[in-house]
C-alpha atoms as a PDB file:
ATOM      1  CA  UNK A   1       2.188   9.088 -24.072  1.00  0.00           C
ATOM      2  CA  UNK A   2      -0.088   7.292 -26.529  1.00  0.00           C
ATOM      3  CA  UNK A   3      -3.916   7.225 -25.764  1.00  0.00           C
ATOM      4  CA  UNK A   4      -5.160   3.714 -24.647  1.00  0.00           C
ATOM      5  CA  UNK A   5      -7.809   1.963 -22.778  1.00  0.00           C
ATOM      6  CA  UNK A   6      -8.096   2.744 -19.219  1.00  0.00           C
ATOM      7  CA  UNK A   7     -10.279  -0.545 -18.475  1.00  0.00           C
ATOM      8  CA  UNK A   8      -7.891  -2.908 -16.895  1.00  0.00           C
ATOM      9  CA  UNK A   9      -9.966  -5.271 -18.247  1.00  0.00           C
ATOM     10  CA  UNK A  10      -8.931  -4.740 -21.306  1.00  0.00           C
ATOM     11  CA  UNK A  11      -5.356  -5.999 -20.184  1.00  0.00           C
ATOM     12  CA  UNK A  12      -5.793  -9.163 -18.648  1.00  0.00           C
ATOM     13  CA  UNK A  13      -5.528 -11.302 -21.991  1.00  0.00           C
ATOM     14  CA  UNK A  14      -3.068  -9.524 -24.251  1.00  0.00           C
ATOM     15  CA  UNK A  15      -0.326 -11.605 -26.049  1.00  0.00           C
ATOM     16  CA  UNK A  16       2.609 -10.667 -23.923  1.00  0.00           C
ATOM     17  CA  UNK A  17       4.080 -10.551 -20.339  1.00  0.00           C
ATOM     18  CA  UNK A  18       3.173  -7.566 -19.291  1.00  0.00           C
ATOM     19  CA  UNK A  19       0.676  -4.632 -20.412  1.00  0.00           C
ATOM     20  CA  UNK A  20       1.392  -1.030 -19.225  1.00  0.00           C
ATOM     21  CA  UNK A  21      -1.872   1.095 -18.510  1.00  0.00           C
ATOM     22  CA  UNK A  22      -1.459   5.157 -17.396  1.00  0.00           C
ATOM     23  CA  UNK A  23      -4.795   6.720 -15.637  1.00  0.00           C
ATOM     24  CA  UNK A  24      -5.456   9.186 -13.119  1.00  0.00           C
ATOM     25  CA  UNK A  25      -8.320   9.671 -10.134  1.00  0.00           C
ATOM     26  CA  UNK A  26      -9.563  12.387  -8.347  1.00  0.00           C
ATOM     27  CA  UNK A  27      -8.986  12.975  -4.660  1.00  0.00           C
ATOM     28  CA  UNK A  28     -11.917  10.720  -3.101  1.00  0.00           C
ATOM     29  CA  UNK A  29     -12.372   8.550  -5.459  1.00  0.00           C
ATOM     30  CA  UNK A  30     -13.300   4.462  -4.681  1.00  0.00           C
ATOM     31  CA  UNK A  31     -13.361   1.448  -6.423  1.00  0.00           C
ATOM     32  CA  UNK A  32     -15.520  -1.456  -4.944  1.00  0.00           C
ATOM     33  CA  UNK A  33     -13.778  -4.605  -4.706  1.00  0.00           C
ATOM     34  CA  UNK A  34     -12.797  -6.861  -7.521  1.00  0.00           C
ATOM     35  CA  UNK A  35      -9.828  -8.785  -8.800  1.00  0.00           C
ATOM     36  CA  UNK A  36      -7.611  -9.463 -11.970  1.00  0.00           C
ATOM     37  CA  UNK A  37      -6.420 -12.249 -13.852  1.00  0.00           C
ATOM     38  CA  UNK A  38      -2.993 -10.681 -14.010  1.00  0.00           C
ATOM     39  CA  UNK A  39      -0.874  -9.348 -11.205  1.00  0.00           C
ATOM     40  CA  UNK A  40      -0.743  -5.967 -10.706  1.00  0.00           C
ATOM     41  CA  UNK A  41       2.233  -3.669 -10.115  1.00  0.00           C
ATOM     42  CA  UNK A  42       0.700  -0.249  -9.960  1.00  0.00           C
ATOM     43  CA  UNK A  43       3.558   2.826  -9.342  1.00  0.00           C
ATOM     44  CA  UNK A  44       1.947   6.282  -7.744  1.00  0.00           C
ATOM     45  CA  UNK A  45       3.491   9.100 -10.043  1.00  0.00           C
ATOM     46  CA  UNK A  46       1.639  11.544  -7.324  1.00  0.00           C
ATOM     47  CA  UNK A  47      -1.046  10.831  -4.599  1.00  0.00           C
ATOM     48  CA  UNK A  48      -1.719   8.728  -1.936  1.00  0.00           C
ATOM     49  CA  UNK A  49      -3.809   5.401  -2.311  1.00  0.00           C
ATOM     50  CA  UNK A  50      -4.889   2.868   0.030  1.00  0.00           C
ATOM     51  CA  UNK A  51      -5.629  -0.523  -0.971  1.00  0.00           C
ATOM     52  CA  UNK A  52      -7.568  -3.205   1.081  1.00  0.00           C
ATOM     53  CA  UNK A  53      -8.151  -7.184   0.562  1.00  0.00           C
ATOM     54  CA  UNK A  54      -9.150  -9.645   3.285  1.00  0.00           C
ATOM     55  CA  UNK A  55      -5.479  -9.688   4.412  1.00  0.00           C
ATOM     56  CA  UNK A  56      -5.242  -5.686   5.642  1.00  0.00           C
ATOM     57  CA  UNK A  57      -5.157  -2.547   4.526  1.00  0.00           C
ATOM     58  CA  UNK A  58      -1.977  -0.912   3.034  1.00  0.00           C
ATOM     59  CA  UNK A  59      -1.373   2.887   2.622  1.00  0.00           C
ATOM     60  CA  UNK A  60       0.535   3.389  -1.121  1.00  0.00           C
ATOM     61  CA  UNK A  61       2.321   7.283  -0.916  1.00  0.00           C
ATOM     62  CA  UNK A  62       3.595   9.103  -3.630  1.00  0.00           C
ATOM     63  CA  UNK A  63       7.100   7.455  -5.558  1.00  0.00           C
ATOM     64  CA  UNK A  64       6.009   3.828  -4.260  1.00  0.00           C
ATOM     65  CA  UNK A  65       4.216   0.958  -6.079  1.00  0.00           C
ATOM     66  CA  UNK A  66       2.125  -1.715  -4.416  1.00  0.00           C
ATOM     67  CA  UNK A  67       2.501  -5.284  -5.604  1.00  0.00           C
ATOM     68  CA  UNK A  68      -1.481  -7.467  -5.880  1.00  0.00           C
ATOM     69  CA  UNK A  69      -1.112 -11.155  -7.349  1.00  0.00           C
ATOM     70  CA  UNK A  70      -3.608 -12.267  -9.835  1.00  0.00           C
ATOM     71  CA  UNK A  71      -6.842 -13.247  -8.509  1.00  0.00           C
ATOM     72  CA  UNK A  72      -6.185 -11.525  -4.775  1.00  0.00           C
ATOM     73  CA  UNK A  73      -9.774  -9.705  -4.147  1.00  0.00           C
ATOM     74  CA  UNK A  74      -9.005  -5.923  -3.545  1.00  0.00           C
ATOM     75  CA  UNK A  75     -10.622  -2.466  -3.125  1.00  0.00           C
ATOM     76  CA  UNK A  76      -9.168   1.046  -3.636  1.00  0.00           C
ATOM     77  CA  UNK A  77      -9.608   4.483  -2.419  1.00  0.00           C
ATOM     78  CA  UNK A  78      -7.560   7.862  -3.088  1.00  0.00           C
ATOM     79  CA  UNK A  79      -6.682   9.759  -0.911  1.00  0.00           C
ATOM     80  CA  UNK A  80      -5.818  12.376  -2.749  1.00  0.00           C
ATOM     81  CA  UNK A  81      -5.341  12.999  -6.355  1.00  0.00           C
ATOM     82  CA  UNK A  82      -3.761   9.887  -7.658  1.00  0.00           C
ATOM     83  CA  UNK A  83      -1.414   9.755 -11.197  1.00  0.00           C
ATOM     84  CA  UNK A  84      -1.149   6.085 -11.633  1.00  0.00           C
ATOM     85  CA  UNK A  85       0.711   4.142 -13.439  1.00  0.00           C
ATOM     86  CA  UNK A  86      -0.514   0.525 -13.631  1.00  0.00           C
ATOM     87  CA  UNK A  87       1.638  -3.156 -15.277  1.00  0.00           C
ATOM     88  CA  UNK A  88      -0.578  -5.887 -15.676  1.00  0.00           C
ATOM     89  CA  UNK A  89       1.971  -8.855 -15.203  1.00  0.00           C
ATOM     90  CA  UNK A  90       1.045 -12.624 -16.584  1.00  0.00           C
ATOM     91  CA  UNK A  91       1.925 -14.772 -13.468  1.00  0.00           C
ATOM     92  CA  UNK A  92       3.053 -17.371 -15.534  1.00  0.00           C
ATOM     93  CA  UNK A  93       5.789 -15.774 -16.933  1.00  0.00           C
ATOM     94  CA  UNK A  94       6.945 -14.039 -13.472  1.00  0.00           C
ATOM     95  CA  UNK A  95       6.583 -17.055 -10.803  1.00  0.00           C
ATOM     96  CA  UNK A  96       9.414 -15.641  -9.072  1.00  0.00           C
ATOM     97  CA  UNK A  97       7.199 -12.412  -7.480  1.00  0.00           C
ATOM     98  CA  UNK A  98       5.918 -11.806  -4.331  1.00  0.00           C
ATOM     99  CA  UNK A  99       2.961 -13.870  -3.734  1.00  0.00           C
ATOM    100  CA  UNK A 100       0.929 -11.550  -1.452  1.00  0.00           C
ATOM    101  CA  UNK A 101       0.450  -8.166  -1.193  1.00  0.00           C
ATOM    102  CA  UNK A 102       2.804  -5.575  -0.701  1.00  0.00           C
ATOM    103  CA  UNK A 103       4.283  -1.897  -0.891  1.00  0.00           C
ATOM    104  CA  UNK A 104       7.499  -1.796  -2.122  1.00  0.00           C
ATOM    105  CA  UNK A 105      10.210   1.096  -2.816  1.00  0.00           C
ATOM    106  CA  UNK A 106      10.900   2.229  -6.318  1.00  0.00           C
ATOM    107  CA  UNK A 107      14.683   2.612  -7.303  1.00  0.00           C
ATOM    108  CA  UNK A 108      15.069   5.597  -9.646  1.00  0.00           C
ATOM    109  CA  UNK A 109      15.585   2.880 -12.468  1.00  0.00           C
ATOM    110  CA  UNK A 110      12.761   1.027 -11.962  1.00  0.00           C
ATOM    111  CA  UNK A 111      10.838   4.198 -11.932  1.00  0.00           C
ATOM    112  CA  UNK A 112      12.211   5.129 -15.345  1.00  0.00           C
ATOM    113  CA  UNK A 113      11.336   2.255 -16.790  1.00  0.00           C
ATOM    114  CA  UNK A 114       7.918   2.343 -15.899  1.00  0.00           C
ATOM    115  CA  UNK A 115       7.281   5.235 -16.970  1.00  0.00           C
ATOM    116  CA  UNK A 116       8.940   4.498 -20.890  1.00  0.00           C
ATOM    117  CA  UNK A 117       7.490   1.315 -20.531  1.00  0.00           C
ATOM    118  CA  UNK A 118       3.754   3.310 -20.535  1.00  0.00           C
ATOM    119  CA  UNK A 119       4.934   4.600 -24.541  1.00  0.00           C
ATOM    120  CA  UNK A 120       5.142   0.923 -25.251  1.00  0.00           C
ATOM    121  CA  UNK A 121       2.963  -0.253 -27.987  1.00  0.00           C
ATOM    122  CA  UNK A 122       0.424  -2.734 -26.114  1.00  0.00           C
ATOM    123  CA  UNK A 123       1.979  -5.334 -28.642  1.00  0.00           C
ATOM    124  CA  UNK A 124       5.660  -4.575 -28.098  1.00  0.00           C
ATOM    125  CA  UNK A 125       8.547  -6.332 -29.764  1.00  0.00           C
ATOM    126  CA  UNK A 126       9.412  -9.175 -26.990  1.00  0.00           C
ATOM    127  CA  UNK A 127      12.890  -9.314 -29.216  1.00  0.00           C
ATOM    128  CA  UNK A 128      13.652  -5.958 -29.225  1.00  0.00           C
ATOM    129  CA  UNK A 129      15.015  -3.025 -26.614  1.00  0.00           C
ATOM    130  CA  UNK A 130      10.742  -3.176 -25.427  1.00  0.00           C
ATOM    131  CA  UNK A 131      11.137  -6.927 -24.322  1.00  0.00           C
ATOM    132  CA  UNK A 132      14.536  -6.384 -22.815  1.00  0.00           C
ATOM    133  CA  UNK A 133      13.167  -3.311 -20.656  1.00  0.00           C
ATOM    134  CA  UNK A 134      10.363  -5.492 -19.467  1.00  0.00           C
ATOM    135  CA  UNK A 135      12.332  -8.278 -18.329  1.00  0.00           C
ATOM    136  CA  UNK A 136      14.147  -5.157 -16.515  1.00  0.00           C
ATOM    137  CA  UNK A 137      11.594  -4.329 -14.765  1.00  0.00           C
ATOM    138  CA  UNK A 138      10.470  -7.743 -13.748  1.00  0.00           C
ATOM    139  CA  UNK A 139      14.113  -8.156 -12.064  1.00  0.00           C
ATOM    140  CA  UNK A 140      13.782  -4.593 -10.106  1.00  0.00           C
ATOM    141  CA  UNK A 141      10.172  -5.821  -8.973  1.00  0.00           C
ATOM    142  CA  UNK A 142      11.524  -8.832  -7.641  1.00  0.00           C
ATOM    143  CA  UNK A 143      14.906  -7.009  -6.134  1.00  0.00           C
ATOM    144  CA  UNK A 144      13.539  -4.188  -4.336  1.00  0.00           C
ATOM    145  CA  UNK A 145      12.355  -4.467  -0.379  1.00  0.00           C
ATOM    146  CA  UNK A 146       8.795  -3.978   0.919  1.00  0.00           C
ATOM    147  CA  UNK A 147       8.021  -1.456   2.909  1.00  0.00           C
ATOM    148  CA  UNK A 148       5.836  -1.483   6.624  1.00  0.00           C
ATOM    149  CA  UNK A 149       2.775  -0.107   5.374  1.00  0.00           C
ATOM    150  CA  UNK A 150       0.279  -2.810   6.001  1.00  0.00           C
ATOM    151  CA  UNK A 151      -2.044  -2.666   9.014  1.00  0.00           C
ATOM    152  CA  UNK A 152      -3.176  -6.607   8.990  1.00  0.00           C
ATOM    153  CA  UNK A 153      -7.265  -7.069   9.016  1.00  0.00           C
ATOM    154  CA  UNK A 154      -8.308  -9.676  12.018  1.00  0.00           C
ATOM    155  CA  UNK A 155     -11.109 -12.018  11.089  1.00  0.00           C
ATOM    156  CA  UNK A 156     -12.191 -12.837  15.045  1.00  0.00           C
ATOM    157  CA  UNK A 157     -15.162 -11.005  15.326  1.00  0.00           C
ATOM    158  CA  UNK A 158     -14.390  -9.645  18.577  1.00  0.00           C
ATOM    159  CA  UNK A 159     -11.076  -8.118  17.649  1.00  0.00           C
ATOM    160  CA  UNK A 160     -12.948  -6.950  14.464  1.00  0.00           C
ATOM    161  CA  UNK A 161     -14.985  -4.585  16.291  1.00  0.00           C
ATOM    162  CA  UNK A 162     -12.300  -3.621  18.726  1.00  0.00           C
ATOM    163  CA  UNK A 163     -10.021  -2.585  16.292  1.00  0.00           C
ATOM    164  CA  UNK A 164     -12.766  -0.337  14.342  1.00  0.00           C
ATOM    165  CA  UNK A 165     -12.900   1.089  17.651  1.00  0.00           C
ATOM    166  CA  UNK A 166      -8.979   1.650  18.251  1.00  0.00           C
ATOM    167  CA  UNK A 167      -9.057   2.755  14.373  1.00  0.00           C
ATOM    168  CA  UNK A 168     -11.676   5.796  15.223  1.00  0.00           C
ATOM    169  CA  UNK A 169      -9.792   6.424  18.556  1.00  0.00           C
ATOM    170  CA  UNK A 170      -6.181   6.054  17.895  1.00  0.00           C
ATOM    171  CA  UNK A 171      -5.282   9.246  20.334  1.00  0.00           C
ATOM    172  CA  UNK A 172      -6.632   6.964  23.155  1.00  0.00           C
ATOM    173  CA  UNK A 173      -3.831   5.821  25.354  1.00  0.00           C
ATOM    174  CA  UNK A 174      -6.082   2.842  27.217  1.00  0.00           C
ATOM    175  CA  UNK A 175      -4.323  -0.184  27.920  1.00  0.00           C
ATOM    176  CA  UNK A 176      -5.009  -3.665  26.626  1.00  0.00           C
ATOM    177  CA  UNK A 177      -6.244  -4.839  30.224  1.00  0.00           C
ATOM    178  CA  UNK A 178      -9.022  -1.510  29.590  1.00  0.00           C
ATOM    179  CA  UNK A 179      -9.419  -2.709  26.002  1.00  0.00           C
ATOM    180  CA  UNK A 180      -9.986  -6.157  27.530  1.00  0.00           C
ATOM    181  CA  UNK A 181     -12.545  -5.616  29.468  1.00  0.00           C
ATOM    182  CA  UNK A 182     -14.014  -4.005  26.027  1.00  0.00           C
ATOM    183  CA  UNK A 183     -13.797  -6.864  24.121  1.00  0.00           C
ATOM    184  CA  UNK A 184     -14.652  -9.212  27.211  1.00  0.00           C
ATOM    185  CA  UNK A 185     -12.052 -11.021  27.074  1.00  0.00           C
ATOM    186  CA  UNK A 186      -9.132 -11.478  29.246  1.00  0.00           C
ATOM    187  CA  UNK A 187      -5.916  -9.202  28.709  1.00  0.00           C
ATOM    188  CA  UNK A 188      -3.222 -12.786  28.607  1.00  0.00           C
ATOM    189  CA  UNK A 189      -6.405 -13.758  25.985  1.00  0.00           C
ATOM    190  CA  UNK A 190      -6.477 -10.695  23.944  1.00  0.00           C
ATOM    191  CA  UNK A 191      -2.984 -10.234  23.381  1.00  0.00           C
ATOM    192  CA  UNK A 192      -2.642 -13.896  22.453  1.00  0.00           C
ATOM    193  CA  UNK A 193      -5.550 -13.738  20.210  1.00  0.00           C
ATOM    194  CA  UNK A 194      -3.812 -10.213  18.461  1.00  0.00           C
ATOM    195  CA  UNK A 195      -0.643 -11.950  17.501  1.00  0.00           C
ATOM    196  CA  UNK A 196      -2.597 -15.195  16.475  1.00  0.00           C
ATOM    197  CA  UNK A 197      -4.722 -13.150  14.251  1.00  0.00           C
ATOM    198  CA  UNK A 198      -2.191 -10.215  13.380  1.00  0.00           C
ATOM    199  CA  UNK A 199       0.982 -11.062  13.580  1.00  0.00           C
ATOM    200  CA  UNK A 200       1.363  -8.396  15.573  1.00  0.00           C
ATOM    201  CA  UNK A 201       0.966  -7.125  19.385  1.00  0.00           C
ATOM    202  CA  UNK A 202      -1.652  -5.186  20.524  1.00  0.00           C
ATOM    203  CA  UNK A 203       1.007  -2.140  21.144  1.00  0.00           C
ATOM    204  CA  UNK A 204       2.531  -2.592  17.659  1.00  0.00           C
ATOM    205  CA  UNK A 205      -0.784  -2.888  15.839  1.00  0.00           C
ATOM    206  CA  UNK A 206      -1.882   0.575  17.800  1.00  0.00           C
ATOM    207  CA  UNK A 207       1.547   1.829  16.296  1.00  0.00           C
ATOM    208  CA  UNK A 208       1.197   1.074  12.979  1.00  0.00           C
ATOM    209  CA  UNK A 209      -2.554   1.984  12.851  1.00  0.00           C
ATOM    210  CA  UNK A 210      -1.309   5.508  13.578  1.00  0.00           C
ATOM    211  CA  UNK A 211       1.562   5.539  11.380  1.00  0.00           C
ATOM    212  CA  UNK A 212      -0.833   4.463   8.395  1.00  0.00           C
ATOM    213  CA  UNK A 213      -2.795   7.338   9.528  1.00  0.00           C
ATOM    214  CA  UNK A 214      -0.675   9.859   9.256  1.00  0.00           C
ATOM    215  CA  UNK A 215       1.044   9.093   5.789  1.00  0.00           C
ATOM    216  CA  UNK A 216      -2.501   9.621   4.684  1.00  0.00           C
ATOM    217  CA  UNK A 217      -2.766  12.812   6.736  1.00  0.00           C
ATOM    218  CA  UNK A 218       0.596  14.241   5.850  1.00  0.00           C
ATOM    219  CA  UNK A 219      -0.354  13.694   1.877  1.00  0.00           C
ATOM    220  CA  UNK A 220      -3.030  16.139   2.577  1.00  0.00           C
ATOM    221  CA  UNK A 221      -0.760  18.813   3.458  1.00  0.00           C
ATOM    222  CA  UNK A 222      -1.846  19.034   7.151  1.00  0.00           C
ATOM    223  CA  UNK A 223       1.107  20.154   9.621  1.00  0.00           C
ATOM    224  CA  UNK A 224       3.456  17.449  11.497  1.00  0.00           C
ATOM    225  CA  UNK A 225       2.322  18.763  15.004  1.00  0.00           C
ATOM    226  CA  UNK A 226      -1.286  19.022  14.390  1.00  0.00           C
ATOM    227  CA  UNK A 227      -1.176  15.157  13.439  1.00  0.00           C
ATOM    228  CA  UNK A 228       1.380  14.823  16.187  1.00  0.00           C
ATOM    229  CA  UNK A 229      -1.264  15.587  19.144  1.00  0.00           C
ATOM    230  CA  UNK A 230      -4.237  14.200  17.150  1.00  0.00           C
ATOM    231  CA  UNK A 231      -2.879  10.755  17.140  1.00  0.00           C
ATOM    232  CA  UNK A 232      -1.960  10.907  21.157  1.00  0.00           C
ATOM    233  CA  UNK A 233       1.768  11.690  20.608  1.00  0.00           C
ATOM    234  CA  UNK A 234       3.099  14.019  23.859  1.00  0.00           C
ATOM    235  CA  UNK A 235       4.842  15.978  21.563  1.00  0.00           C
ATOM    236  CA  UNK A 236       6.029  16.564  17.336  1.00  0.00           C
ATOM    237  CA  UNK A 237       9.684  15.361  17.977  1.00  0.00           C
ATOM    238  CA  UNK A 238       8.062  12.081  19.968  1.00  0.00           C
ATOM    239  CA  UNK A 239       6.060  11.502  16.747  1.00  0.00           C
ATOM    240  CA  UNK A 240       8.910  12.356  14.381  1.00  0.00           C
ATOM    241  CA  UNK A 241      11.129   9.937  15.955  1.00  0.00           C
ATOM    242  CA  UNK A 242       8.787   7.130  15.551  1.00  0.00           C
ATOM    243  CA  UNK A 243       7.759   8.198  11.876  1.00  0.00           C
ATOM    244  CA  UNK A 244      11.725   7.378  11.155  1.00  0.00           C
ATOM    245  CA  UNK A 245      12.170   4.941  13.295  1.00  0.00           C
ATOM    246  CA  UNK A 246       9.924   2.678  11.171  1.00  0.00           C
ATOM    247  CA  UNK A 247      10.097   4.139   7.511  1.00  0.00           C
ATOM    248  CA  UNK A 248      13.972   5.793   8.080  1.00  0.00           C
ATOM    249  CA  UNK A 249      13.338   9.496   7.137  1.00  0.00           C
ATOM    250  CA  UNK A 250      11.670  12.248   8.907  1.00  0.00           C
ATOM    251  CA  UNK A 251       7.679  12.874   8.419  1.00  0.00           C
ATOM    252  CA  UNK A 252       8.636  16.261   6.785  1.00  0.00           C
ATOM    253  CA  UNK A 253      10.678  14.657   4.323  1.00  0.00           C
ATOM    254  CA  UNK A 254       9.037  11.765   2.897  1.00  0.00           C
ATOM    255  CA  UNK A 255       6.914  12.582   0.503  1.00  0.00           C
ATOM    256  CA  UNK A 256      10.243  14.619  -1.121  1.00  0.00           C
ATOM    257  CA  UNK A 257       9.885  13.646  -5.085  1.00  0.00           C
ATOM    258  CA  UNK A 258      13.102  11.009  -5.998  1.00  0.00           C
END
């Protein structure tokens, strides 16, 4: 792989759709918030990654890509040892992507062609077999289904601080009427005001906060029944089921390389 910049920067105003940058993190590592001209498509080779904009958090594993649109404000922290390949996509020439965040499955092609598209020259021939393997990969993008691994951020303060404290708690089995009287706020009231700000119930927000937690857990290396109990579940198989309920694989097997 030829040695280039690993400034993103340095890719936002390049003569061509899309500019291809490799780099790698340590485990731990953060970046503060900013944004990009360009949208983003950035492909995890290896490691785990969350990302997190006004909108939610998202948890990125290993063999997945997450999609950011130009100018969407976003911060960044590994979870583990990240190898990252990033594409740095002029939304003018690709108005047909998603225009919000997103995680989305690779296919084994577009993963191929990410990766060749990284030995690219930054100014590729748009003519040749270069341009035609970018507009490739701007069809797979656009193709390929997102996946549920966004926990969406509520901007109501009270909720705010409620969910920090369901976030730091997520073993806790108390009910929204005991999370109610929490928040001071009616239970009819708080579950109204979850879906209005989430999307999403109070019970599947709980759910998803724990699944989010342990992809992140489970890219550490830590055992399925130790994360099992730790998040509330009564037992490994109870938490196994739900792990494929949602993401159609067991825990133990979805971090398996393509």
């Amino acid at each position: 792989m030829p040695t280039r910049s690993t400034d993103p920067d340095d890719y936002q105003d390049v003569p061509r759709p899309v500019a291809a940058m490799p780099k790698d993190f340590p485990a731990g590592f953060t970046i503060a918030p900013h944004r990009h001209k360009r949208s983003q498509l950035t492909f995890f080779v290896a490691g785990v990654m969350t990302v997190t904009t006004e909108a939610g958090m998202w948890v990125v594993p290993p063999q997945r890509a997450v999609w950011i649109p130009g100018g969407t404000e976003h911060s960044l922290r590994m979870v583990s040892p990240v190898a990252m390949r990033a594409l740095y996509i002029d939304p003018q020439t690709a108005p047909h992507l998603p225009r919000t965040a997103c995680v989305i499955d690779v296919s084994r092609l577009l993963r191929e062609l990410i990766l060749e598209a990284m030995n690219f020259p930054i100014l590729y021939d748009e003519a040749g077999r270069e341009g035609r393997i970018i507009a490739l990969i701007l069809d797979e993008i656009r193709a390929l289904p997102a996946l549920p691994l966004h926990l969406p951020s509520p901007q109501d303060g009270r909720l705010v601080r409620l969910c920090d404290r369901l976030a730091a708690d997520l073993a806790s089995e108390r009910s929204l009427a005991a999370w109610s009287q929490v928040a001071g706020i009616s239970p009819r009231n708080l579950d109204r005001l979850f879906r209005r700000e989430t999307g999403m119930s109070f019970g599947a927000w709980r759910r998803q906060a724990r699944l989010l937690a342990a992809l992140s857990r489970l890219a550490g290396g830590e055992p399925v029944t130790t994360i099992a109990l730790d998040l509330g579940y009564d037992s490994p198989a109870a938490f196994t089921a739900m792990f494929r309920r949602h993401l159609g694989v067991a825990p133990s097997r979805y971090f398996a390389p393509l």
